[in-house]
Protein backbone atom coordinates (compact mmCIF):
# COMPACT_ATOMS: atom_id res chain seq x y z
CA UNK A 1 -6.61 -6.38 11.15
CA UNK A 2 -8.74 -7.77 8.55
CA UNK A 3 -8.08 -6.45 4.72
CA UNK A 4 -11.47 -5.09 4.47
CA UNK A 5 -10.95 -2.88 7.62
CA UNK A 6 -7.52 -1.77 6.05
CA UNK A 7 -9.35 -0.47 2.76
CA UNK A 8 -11.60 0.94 4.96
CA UNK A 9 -9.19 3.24 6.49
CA UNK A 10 -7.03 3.90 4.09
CA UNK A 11 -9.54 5.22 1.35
CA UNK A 12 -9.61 8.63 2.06
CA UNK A 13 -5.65 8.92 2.54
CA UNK A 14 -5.53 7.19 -1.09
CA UNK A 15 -8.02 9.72 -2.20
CA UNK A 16 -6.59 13.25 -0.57
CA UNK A 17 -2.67 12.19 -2.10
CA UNK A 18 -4.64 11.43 -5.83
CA UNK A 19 -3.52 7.47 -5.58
CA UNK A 20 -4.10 5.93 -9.04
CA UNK A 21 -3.03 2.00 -7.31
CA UNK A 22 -2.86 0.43 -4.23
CA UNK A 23 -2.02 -3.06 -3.55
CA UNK A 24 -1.51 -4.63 -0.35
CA UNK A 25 1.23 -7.54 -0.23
CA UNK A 26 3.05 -9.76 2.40
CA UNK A 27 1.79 -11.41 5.58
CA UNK A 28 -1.14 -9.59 5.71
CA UNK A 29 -2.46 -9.91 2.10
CA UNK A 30 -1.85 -13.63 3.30
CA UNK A 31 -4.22 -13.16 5.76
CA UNK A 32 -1.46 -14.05 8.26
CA UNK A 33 0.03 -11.70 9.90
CA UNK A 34 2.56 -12.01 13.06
CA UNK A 35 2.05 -9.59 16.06
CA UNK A 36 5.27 -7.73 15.10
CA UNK A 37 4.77 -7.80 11.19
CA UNK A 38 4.38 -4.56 9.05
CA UNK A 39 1.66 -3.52 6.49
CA UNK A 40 3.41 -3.67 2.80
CA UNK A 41 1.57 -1.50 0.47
CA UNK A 42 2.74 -0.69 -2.91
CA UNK A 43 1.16 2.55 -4.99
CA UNK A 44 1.04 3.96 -8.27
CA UNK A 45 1.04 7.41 -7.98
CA UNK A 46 -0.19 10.14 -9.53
CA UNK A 47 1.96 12.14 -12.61
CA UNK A 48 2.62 15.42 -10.10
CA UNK A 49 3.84 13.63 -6.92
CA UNK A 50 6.86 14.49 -5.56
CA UNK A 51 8.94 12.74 -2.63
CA UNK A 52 7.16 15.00 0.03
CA UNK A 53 4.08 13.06 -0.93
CA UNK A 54 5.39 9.92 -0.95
CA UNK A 55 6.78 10.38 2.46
CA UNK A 56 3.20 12.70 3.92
CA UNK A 57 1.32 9.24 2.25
CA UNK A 58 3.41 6.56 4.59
CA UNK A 59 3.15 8.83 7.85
CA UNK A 60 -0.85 9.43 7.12
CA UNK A 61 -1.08 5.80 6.52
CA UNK A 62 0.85 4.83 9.80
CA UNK A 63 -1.77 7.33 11.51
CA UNK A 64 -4.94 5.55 10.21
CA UNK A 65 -3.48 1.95 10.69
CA UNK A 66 -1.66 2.67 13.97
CA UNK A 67 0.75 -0.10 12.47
CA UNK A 68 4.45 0.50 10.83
CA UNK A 69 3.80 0.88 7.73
CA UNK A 70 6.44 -0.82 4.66
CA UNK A 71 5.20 2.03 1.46
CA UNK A 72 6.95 1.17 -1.93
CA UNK A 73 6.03 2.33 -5.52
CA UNK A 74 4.66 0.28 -7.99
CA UNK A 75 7.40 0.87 -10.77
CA UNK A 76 10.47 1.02 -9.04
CA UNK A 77 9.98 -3.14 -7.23
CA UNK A 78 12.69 -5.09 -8.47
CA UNK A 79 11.29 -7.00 -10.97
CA UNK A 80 11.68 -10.54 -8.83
CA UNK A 81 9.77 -9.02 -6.08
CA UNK A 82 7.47 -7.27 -8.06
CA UNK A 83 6.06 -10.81 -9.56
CA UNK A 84 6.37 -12.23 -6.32
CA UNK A 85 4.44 -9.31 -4.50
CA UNK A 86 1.80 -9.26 -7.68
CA UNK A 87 1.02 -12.68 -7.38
CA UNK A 88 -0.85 -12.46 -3.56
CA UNK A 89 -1.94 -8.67 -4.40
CA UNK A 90 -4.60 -7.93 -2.51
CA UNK A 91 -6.49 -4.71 -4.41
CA UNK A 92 -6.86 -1.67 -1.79
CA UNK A 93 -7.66 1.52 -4.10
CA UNK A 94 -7.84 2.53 -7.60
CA UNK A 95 -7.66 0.71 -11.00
CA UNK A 96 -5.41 -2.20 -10.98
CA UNK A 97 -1.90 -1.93 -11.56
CA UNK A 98 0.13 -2.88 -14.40
C-alpha cells in the first residue's frame, strides 16, 4: 500500500476523532514494507481526548487499512525514537508536528 492510498483512507478517521497530527513512520514511510510489517502512525491529539479515543482511533484505523495497525502519540515517544521516527516522517493529516 502506497502512502498516498494510506492518507486517502485514513482522512476521515483523522477528521471524525479531531486529529491535530499524523505522521506515518517505519517500513512503510520507507516505502518498504515486508508482507508481515505493521503501519506505525504517530498522532497529536486533540486537548479533550481520552484513552477510549485513542483506542476507538487504532481499531477504526485497522478497519480502513485492513493492516495491524502500531498507533503511538506524538508526545509521549521516547525522545531517541522520536528523532529517529521524525526524521523519515511521512505527513498523513493535520499541521505538522512539533
Amino acid at each position: 500500500m502506497k502512502i498516498v492510498e494510506i492518507r486517502r483512507k485514513t482522512a476521515p478517521v483523522f477528521e471524525a476523532y479531531n486529529v491535530k497530527f499524523a505522521g506515518l513512520f517505519g517500513s512503510y514511510a520507507r516505502g518498504k514494507p515486508g508482507t508481515r510489517s505493521d503501519i506505525d502512525i504517530a498522532v497529536i491529539l486533540g486537548p479533550d481526548a481520552d484513552l477510549f479515543d485513542f483506542v476507538g482511533l487504532k481499531l477504526d484505523l485497522r478497519k480502513v487499512l485492513k493492516k495491524p495497525v502500531d498507533l503511538v502519540t506524538y508526545r509521549t515517544m521516547y525522545p531517541y525514537v522520536k528523532r529517529s521516527a521524525k526524521r523519515g516522517m511521512k505527513k498523513l493529516y493535520g499541521q505538522t508536528a512539533h
